[in-house]
Protein backbone atom coordinates (compact mmCIF):
# COMPACT_ATOMS: atom_id res chain seq x y z
CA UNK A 1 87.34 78.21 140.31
CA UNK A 2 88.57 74.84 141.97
CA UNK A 3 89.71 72.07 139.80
CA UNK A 4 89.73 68.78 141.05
CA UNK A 5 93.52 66.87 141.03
CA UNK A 6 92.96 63.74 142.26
CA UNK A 7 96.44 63.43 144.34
CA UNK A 8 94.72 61.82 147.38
CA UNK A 9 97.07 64.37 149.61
CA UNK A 10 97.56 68.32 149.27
CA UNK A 11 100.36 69.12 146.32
CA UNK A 12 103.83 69.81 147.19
CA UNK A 13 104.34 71.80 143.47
CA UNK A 14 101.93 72.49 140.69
CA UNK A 15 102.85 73.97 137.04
CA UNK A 16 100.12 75.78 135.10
CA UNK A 17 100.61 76.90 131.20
CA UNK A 18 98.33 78.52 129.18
CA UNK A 19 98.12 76.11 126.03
CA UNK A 20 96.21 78.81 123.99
CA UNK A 21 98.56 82.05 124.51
CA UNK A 22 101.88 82.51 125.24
CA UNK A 23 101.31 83.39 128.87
CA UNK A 24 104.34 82.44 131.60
CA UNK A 25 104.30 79.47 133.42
CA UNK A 26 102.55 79.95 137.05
CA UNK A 27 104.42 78.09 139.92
CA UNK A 28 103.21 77.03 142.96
CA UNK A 29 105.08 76.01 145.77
CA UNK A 30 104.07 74.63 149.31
CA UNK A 31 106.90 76.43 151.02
CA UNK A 32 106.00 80.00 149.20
CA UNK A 33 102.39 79.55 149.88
CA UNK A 34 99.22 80.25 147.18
CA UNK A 35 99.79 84.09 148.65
CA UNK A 36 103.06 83.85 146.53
CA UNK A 37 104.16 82.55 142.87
CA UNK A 38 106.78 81.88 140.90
CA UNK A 39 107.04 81.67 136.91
CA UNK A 40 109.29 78.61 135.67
CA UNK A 41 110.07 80.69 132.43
CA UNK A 42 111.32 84.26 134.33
CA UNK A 43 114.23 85.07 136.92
CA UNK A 44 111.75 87.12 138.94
CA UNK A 45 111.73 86.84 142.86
CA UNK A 46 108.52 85.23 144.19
CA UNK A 47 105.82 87.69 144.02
CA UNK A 48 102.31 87.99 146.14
CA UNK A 49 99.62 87.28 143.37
CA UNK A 50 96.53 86.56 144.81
CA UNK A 51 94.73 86.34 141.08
CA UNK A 52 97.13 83.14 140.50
CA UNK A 53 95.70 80.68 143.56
CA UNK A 54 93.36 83.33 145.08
CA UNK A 55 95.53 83.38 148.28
CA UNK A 56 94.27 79.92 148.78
CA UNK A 57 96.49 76.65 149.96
CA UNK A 58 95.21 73.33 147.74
CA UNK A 59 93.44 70.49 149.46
CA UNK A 60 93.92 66.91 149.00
CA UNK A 61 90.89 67.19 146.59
CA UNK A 62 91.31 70.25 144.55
CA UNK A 63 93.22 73.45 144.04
CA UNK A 64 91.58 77.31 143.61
CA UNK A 65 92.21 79.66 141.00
CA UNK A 66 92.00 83.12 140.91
CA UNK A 67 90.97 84.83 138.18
CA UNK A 68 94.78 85.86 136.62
CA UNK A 69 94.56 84.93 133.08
CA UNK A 70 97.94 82.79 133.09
CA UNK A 71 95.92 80.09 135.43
CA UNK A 72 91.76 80.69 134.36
CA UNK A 73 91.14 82.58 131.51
CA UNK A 74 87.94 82.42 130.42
CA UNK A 75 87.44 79.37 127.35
CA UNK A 76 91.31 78.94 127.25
CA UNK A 77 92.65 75.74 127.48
CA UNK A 78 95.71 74.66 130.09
CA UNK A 79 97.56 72.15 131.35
CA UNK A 80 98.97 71.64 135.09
CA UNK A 81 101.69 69.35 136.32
CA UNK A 82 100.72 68.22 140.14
CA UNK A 83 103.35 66.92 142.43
CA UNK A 84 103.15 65.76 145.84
CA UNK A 85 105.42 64.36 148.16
CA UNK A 86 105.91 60.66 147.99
CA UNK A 87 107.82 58.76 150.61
CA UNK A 88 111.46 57.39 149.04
CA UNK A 89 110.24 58.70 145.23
CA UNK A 90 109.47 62.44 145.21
CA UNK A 91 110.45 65.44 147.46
CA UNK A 92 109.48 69.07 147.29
CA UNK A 93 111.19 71.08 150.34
CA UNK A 94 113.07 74.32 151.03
CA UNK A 95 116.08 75.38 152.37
CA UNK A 96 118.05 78.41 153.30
CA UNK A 97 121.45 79.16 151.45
CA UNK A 98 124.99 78.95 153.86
CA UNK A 99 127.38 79.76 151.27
CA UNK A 100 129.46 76.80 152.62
CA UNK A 101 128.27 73.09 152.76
CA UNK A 102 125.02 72.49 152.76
CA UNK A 103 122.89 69.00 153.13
CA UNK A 104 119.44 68.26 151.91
CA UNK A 105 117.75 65.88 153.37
CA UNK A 106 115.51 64.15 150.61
CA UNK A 107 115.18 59.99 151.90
CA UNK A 108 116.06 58.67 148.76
CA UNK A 109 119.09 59.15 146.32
CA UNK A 110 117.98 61.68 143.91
CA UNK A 111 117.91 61.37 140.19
CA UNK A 112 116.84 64.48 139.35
CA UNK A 113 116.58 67.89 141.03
CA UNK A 114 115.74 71.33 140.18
CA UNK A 115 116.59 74.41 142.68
CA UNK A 116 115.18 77.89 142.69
CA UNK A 117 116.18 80.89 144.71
CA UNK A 118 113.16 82.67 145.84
CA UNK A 119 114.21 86.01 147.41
CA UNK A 120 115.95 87.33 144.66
CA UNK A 121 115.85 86.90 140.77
CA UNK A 122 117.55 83.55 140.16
CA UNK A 123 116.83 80.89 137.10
CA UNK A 124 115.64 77.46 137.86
CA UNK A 125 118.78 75.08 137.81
CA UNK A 126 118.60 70.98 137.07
CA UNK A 127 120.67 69.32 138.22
CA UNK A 128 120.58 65.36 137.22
CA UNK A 129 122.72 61.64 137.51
CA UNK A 130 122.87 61.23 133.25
CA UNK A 131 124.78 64.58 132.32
CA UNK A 132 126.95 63.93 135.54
CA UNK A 133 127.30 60.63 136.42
CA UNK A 134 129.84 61.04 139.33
CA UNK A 135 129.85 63.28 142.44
CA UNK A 136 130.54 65.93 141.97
CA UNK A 137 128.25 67.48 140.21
CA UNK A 138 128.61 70.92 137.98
CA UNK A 139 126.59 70.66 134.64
CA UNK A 140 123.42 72.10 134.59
CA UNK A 141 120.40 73.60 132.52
CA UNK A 142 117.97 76.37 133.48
CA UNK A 143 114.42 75.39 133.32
CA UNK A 144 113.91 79.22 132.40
CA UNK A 145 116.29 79.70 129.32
CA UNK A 146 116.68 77.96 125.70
CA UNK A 147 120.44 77.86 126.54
CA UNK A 148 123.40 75.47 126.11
CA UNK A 149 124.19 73.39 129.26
CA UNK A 150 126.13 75.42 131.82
CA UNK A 151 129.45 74.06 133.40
CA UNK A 152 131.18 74.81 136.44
CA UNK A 153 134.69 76.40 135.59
CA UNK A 154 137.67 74.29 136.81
CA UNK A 155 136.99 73.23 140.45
CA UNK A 156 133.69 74.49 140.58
CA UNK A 157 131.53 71.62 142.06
CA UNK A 158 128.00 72.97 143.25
CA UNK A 159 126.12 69.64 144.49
CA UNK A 160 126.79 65.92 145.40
CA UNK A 161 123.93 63.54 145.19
CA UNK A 162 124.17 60.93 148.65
CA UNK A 163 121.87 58.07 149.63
CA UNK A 164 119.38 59.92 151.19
CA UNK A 165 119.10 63.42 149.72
CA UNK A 166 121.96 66.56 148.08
CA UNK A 167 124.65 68.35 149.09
CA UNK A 168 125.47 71.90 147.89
CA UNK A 169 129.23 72.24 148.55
CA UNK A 170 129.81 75.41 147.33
CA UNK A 171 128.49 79.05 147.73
CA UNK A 172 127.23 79.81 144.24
CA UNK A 173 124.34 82.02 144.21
CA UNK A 174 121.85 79.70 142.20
CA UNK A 175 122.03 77.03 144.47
CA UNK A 176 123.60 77.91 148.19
CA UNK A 177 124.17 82.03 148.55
CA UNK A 178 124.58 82.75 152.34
CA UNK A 179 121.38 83.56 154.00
CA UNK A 180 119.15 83.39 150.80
CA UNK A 181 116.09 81.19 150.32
CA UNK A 182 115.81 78.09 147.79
CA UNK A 183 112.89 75.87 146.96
CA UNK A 184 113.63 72.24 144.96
CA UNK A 185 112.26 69.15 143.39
CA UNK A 186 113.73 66.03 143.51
CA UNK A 187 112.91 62.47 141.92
CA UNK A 188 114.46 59.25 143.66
CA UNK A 189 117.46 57.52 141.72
CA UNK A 190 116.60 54.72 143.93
CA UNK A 191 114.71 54.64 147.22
CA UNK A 192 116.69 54.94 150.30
CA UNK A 193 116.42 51.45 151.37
CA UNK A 194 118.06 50.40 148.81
CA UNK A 195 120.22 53.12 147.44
CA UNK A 196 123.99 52.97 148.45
CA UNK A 197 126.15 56.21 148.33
CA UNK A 198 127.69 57.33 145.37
């Protein structure tokens, strides 16, 4: 099944949920691939699922399903979240963990981010400019859990939002673990042009 998404260029991150059943939240990335998935609501590692997007990258037209019932159930109804990359406004990228300081190059001050380790079970941190309005940065939420906000214990500092994109400054696993591999998703504070450090 294709459905039609009307992006006008291929999506950088998609988010599928079954509105009729309580099935987990399908995740596609550009940097895993439709050969690989993530769920938004699980810790699991990314996982080679070719009933999610039938091993099948989207166009700048539409996206394929396969036939896993958490993206095309038959008569079930769903709604997807597309995102695509949008020059000084939205970024979806990778990176690889160094367990010391790490920058992220975005072209725009983010907002908003959320990071995901992808090699290993990890939960889905956000990171954003309202809960911590100064660099740097150590309250977060997990896009996977129902818990309270988490905070970093005395000194711990795990990103710094700059003019054009993040820094991870420390080596906590959720966000910059030596050698591992993240995905993230990042709205603009303020387009680069304009945006002045923090």
């Amino acid at each position: 099944h294709t459905i039609p998404h009307n992006l006008g260029a291929k999506p950088s991150m998609v988010l599928f949920k079954n509105r009729d059943v309580g099935d987990q939240w399908a995740v596609y990335h550009k940097d895993i691939l439709a050969t690989h998935n993530l769920c938004l609501n699980n810790t699991d590692a990314a996982a080679d699922q070719d009933n999610r997007f039938n091993d099948t990258e989207p166009t700048s037209s539409v996206m394929t399903l396969g036939t896993g019932h958490v993206v095309n159930a038959n008569d079930e109804d769903y709604i997807a979240y597309f995102f695509t990359d949008i020059d000084q406004y939205c970024k979806a990228g990778s990176y690889t963990g160094t367990g010391s300081t790490k920058f992220i190059h975005c072209g725009f001050r983010p907002a908003w981010v959320m990071i995901r380790r992808t090699n290993t079970a990890a939960g889905w941190g956000i990171i954003d400019n309202k809960r911590n309005p100064h660099n740097s940065l150590n309250r977060y939420i997990n896009a996977n859990s129902s818990g309270a906000e988490a905070v970093g214990t005395a000194g711990t500092k795990y990103v710094d939002f700059l003019s054009n994109g993040f820094r991870c400054i420390s080596s906590d696993a959720g966000f910059n673990a030596s050698g591992d591999n993240y995905i993230f998703l990042a709205f603009a504070e303020q387009p680069a042009k304009y945006s002045n450090a923090r």
